[in-house]
C-alpha atoms as a PDB file:
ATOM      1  CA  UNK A   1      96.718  93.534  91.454  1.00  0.00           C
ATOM      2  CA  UNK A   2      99.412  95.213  93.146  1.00  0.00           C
ATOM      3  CA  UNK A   3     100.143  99.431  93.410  1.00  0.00           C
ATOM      4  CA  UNK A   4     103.360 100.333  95.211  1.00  0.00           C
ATOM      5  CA  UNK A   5     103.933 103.937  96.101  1.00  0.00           C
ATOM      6  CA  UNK A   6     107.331 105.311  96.761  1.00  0.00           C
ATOM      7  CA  UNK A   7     108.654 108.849  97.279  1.00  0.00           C
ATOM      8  CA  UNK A   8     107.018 110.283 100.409  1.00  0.00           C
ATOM      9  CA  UNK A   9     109.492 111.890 103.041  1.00  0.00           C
ATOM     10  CA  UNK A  10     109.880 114.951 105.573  1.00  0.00           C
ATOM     11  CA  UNK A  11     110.171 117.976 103.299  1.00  0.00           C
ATOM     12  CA  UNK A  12     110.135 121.719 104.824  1.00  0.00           C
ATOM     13  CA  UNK A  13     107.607 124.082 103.522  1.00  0.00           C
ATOM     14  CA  UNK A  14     108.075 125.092 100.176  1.00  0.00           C
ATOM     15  CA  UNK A  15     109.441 122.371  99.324  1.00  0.00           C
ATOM     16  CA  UNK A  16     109.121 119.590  96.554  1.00  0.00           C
ATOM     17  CA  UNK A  17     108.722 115.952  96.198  1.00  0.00           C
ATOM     18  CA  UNK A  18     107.703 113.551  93.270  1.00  0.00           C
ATOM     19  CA  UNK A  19     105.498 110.588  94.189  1.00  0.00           C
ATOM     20  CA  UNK A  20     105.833 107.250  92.037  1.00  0.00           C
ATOM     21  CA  UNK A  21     102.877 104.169  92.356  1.00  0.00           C
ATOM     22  CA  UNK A  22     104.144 101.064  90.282  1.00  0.00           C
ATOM     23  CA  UNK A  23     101.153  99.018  89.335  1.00  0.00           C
ATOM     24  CA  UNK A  24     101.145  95.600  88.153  1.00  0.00           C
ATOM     25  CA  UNK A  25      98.624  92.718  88.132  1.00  0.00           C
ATOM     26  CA  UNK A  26      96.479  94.255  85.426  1.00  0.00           C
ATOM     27  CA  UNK A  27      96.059  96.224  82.536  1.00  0.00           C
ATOM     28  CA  UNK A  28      97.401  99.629  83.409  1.00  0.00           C
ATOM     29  CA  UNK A  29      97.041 101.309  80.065  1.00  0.00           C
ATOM     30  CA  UNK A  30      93.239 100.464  80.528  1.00  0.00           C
ATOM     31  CA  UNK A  31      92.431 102.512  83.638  1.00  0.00           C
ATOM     32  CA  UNK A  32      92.273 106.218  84.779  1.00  0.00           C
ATOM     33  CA  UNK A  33      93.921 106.509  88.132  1.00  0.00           C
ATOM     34  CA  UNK A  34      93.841 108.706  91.134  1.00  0.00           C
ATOM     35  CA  UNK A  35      95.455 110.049  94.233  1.00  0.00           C
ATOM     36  CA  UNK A  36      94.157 110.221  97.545  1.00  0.00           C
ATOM     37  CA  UNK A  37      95.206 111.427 100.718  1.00  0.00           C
ATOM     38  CA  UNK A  38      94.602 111.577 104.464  1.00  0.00           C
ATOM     39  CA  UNK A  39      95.671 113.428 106.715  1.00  0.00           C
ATOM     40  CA  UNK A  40      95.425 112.679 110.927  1.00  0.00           C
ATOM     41  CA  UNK A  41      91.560 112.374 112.150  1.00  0.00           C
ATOM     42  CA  UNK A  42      90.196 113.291 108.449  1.00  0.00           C
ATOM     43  CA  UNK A  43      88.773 111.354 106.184  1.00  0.00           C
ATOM     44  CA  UNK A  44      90.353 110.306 103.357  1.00  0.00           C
ATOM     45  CA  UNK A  45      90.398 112.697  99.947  1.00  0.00           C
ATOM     46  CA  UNK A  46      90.728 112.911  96.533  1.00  0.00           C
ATOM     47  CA  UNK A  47      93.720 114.996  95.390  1.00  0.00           C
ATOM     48  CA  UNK A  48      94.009 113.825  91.434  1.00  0.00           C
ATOM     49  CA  UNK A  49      92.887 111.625  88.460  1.00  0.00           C
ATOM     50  CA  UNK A  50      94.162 110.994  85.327  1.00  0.00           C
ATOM     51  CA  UNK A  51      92.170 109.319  82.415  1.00  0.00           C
ATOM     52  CA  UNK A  52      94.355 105.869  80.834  1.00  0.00           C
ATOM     53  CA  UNK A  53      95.106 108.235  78.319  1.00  0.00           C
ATOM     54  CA  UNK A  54      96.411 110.546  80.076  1.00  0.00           C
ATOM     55  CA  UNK A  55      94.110 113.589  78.370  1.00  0.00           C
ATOM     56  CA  UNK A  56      91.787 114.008  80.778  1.00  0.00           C
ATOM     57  CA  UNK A  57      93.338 115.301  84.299  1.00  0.00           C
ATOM     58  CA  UNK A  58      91.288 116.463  87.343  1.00  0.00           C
ATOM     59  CA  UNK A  59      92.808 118.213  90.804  1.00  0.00           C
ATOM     60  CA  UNK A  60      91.590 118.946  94.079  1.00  0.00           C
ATOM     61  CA  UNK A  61      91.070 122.263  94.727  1.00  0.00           C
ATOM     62  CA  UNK A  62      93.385 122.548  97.538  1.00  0.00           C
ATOM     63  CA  UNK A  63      96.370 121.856  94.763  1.00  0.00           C
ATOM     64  CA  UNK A  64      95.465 122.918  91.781  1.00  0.00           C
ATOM     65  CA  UNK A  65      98.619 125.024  90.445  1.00  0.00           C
ATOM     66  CA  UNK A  66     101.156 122.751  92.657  1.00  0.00           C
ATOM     67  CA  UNK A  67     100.638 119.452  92.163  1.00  0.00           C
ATOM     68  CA  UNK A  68     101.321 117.625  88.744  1.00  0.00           C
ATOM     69  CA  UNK A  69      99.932 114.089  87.918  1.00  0.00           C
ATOM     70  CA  UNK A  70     101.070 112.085  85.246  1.00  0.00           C
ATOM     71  CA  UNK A  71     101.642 108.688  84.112  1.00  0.00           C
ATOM     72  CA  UNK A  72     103.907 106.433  81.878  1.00  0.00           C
ATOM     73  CA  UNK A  73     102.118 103.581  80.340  1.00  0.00           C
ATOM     74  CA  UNK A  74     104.993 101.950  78.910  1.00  0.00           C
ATOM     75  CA  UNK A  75     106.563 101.674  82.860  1.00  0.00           C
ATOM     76  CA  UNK A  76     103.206 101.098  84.557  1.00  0.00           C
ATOM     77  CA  UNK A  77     103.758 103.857  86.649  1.00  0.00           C
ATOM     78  CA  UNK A  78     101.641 106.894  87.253  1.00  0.00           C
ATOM     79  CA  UNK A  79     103.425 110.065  89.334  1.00  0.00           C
ATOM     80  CA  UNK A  80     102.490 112.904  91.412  1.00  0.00           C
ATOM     81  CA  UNK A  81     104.644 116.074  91.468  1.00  0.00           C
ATOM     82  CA  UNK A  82     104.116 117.971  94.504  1.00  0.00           C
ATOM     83  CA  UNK A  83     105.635 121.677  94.747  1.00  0.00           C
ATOM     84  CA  UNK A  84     105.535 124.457  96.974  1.00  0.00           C
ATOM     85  CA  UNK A  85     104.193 121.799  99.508  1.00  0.00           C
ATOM     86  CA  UNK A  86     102.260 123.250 103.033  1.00  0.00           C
ATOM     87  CA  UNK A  87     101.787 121.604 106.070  1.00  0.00           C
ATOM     88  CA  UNK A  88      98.643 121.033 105.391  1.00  0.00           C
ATOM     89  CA  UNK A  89      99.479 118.627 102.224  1.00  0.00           C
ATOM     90  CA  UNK A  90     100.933 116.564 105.583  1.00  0.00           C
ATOM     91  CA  UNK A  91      99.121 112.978 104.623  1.00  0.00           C
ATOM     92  CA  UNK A  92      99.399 109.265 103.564  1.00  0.00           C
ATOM     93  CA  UNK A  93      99.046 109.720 100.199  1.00  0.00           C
ATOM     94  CA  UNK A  94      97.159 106.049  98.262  1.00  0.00           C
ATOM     95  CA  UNK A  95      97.649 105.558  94.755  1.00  0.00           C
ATOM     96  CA  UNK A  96      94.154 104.372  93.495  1.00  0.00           C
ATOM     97  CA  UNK A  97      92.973 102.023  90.914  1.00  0.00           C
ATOM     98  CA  UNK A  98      89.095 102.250  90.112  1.00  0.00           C
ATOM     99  CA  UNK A  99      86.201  99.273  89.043  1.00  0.00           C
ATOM    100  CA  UNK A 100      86.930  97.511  91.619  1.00  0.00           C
ATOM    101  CA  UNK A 101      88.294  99.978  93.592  1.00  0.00           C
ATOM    102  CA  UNK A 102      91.893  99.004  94.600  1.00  0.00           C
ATOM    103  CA  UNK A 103      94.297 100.832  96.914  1.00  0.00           C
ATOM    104  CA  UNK A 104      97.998 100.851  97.258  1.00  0.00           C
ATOM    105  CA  UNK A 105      99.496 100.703 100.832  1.00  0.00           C
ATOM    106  CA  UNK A 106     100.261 104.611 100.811  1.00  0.00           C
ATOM    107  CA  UNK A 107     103.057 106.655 101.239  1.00  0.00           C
ATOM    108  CA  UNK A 108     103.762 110.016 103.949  1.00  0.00           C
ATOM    109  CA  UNK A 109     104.313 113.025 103.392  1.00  0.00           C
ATOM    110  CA  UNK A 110     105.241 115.895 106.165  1.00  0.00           C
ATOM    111  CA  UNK A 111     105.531 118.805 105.349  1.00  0.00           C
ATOM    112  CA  UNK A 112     107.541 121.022 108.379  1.00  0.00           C
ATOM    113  CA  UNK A 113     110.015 123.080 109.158  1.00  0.00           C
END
């Protein structure tokens, strides 16, 4: 099993970025799949999850209205489109495969001006 994430970077408030986590090693099409973050001395959260399907979506709290998950099952791939992005969204954002639980090697995001 292998997730890579790509796509963090420094982006000022307000700003966007899109997240990508290629997966491989399994059957992608067969699994939901989440995002997690952590941020500096916290522990580490759920932001989203998205059924195999892709019909069934779920969102923190703290994002709901901003961030965007989605996935391509024909590329492996599953995305996570983060707008109007706060400093507080400043993490290492993991890609997450469940049963067993596997976990990319994250990617940061900061989020300052």
């Amino acid at each position: 099993v292998q997730l890579v994430e790509s796509g963090g970077g420094l982006v000022q408030p307000g700003g966007s970025l899109r997240l990508s986590c290629a997966a491989s090693g399994f059957t992608f099409s067969s699994y939901s799949m989440s995002w997690y973050r952590q941020a500096p001395g916290k522990e580490r959260e759920p932001v989203a999850f998205i059924s195999s399907g892709g019909g069934s979506i779920k969102y923190a709290d703290s994002v709901k209205g901003r961030f965007t998950i989605s996935r391509d099952n024909g590329k492996n791939t599953v995305y996570l489109q983060m707008n109007n992005l706060k400093p507080e969204d400043t993490a290492v954002y993991y890609c997450v495969k469940p049963a067993p639980d596997f976990w990319g090697q994250g990617t940061q995001v900061t989020v300052s001006s």
